[in-house]
Protein backbone atom coordinates (compact mmCIF):
# COMPACT_ATOMS: atom_id res chain seq x y z
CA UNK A 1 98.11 68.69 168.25
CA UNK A 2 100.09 66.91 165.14
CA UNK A 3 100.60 70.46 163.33
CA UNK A 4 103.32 73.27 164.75
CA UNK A 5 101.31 76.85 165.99
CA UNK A 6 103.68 79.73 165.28
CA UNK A 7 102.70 81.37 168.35
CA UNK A 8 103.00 78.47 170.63
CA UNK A 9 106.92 79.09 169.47
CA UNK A 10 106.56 82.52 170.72
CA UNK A 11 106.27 84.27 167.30
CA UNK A 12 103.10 85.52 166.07
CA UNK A 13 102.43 85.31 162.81
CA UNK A 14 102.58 89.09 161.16
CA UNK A 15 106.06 89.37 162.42
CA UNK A 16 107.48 86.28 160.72
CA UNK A 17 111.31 87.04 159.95
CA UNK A 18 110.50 86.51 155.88
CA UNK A 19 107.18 88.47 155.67
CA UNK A 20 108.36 91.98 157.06
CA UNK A 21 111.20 91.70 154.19
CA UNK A 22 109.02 90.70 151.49
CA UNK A 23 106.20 93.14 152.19
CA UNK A 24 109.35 95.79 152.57
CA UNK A 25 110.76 94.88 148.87
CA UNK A 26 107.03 95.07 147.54
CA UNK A 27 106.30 97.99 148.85
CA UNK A 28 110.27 99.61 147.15
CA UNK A 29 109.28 97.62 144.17
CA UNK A 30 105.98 99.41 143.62
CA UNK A 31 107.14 102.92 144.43
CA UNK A 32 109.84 102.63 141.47
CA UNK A 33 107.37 101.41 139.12
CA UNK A 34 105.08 103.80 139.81
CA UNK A 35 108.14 106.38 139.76
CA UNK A 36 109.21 105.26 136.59
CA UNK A 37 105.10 105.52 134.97
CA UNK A 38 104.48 108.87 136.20
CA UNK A 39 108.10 110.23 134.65
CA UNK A 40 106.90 108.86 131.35
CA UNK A 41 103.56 110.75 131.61
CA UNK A 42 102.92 113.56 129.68
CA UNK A 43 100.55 115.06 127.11
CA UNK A 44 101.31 115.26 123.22
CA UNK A 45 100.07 117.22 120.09
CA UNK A 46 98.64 115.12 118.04
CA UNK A 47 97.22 115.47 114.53
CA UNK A 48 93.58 113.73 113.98
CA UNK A 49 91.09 112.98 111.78
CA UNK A 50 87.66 111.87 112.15
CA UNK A 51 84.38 111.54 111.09
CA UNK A 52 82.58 114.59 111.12
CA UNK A 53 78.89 112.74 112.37
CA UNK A 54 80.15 109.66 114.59
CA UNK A 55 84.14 110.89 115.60
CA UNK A 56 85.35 107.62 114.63
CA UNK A 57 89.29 108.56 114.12
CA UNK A 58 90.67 107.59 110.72
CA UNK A 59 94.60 109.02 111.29
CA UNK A 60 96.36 110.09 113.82
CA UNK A 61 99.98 111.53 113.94
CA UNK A 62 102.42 113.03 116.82
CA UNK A 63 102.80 116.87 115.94
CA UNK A 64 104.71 120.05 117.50
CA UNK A 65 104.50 123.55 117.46
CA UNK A 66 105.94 125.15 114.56
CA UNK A 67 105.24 122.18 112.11
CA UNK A 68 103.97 123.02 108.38
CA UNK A 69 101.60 120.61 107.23
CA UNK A 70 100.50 120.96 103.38
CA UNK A 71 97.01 119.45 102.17
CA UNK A 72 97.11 119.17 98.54
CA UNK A 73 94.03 118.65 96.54
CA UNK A 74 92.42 118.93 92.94
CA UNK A 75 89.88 121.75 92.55
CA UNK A 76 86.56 119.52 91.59
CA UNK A 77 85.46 122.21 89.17
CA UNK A 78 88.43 123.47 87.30
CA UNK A 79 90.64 120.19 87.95
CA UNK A 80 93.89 122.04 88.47
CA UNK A 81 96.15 121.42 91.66
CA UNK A 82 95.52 123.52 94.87
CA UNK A 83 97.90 123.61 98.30
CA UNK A 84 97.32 124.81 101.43
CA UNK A 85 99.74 125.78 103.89
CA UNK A 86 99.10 125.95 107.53
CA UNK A 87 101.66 125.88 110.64
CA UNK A 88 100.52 124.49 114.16
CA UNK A 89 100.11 126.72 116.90
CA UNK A 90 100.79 126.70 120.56
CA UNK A 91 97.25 126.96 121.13
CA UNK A 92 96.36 123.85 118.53
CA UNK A 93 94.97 126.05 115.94
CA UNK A 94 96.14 125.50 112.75
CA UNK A 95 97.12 129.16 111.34
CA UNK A 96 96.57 129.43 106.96
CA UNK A 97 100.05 130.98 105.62
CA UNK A 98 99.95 130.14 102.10
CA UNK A 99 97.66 128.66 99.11
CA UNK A 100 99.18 127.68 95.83
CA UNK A 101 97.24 127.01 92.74
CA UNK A 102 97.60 127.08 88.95
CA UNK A 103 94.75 129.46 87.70
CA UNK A 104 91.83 130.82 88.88
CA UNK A 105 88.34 129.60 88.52
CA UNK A 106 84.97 129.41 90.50
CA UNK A 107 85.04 129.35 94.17
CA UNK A 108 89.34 129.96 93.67
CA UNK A 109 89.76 133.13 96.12
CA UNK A 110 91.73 135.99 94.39
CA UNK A 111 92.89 137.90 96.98
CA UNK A 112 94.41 136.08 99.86
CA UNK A 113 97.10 137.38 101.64
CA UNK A 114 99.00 140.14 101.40
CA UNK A 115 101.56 138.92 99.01
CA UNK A 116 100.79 137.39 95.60
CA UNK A 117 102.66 136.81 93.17
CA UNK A 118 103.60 134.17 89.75
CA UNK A 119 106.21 131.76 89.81
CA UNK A 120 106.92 129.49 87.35
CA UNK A 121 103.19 129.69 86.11
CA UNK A 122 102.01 128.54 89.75
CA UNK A 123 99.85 131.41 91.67
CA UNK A 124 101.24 132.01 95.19
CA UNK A 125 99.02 133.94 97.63
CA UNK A 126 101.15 134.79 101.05
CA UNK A 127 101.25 135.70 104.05
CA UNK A 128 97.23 134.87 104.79
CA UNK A 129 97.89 134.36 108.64
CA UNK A 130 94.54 132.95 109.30
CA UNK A 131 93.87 130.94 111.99
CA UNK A 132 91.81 127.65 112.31
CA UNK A 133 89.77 125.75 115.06
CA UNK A 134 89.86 122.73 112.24
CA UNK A 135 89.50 122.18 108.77
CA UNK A 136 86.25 120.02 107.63
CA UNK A 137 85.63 118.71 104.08
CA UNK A 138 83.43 116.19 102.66
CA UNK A 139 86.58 113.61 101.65
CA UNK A 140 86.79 112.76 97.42
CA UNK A 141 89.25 110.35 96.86
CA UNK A 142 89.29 111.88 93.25
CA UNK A 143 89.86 115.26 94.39
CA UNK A 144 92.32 114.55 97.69
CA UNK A 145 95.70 114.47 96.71
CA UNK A 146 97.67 114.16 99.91
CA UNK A 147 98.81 115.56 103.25
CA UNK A 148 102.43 116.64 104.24
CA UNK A 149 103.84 117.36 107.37
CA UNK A 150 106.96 119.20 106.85
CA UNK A 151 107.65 118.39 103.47
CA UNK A 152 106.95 114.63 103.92
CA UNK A 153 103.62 112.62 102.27
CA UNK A 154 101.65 111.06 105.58
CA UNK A 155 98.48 110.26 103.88
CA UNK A 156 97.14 110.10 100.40
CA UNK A 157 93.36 110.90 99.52
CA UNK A 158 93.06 107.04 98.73
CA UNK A 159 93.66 106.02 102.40
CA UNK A 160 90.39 107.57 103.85
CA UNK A 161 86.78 107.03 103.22
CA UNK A 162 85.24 108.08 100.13
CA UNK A 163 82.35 110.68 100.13
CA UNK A 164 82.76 110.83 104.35
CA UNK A 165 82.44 113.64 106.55
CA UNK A 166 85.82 114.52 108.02
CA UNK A 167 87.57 116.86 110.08
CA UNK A 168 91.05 117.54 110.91
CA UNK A 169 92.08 119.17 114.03
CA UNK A 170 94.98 119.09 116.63
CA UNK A 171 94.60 118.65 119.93
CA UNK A 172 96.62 117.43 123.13
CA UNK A 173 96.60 114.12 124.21
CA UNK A 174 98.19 112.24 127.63
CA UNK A 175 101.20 110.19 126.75
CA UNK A 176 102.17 107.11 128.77
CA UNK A 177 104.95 105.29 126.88
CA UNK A 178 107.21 107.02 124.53
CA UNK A 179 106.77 105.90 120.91
């Protein structure tokens, strides 16, 4: 035979001096990556919106407990400003604390809360502690205003659909990669 037989040199072949190493390092190698993937696992709140008939998301946001978000809007009707207040549970419901508006009109509740009260010509109603599997709304660009989380503008009523189906809702989600 022209060609050299590794056992004929008294070696067989699984036991070559480079493959025991290699397979060794592969198998290290593997173990820290999947070490270092499974530490960076996790779940996250996350704040979502989607269509109400087909679930296609429109917006999605990282959220914790404890965070006030603040949907501002125009009342359709009486066309005077209206917020809503909510804080995000443990338990991903969002929980109604507060609704500002500037007058009252039809469908404009009157006696929310247990605190109300007139500052600077804005109507406060307090202290409403209601709690919320989601919030759904047929979306008016004309009537949307915005949404805050935590004082801060994350979406304006221009940036989704018009005349759509939505629904807002948090809700846990598994986190590979840190953002």
């Amino acid at each position: 035979m022209n060609g050299i037989n590794i056992e004929e040199k008294g070696q067989p072949a699984a036991s070559s001096p480079v493959l025991l190493p290699a397979l060794l390092i592969l198998c290290v190698l593997l173990l820290v990556i999947g070490f270092f993937i499974i530490s960076q696992m996790g779940t996250e709140r996350v704040l979502i919106i989607t269509d109400q008939n087909t679930n296609r998301e429109y917006f999605s946001i990282p959220v914790s407990v404890s965070d006030v978000l603040t949907y501002g809007w125009i009342h359709s009707l009486e066309g005077i400003p209206w917020t809503e207040e909510y804080e995000i549970l443990d338990n991903n419901k969002l929980l109604l604390r507060k609704i500002t508006i500037t007058g009252f009109g039809a469908g404009i509740p009157h006696n929310r809360g247990k605190v109300t009260k007139v500052e600077n010509g804005i109507i406060i109603m307090d202290e409403i502690d209601e709690e919320f599997e989601e919030i759904s709304w047929i979306h008016s660009r004309s009537a949307a205003d915005y949404l805050m989380l935590n004082g801060r503008i994350i979406l304006n009523g221009k940036d989704l659909p018009h005349h759509v189906p939505l629904r807002l809702k948090i809700e846990k989600r598994l986190k590979i990669w840190p953002r």
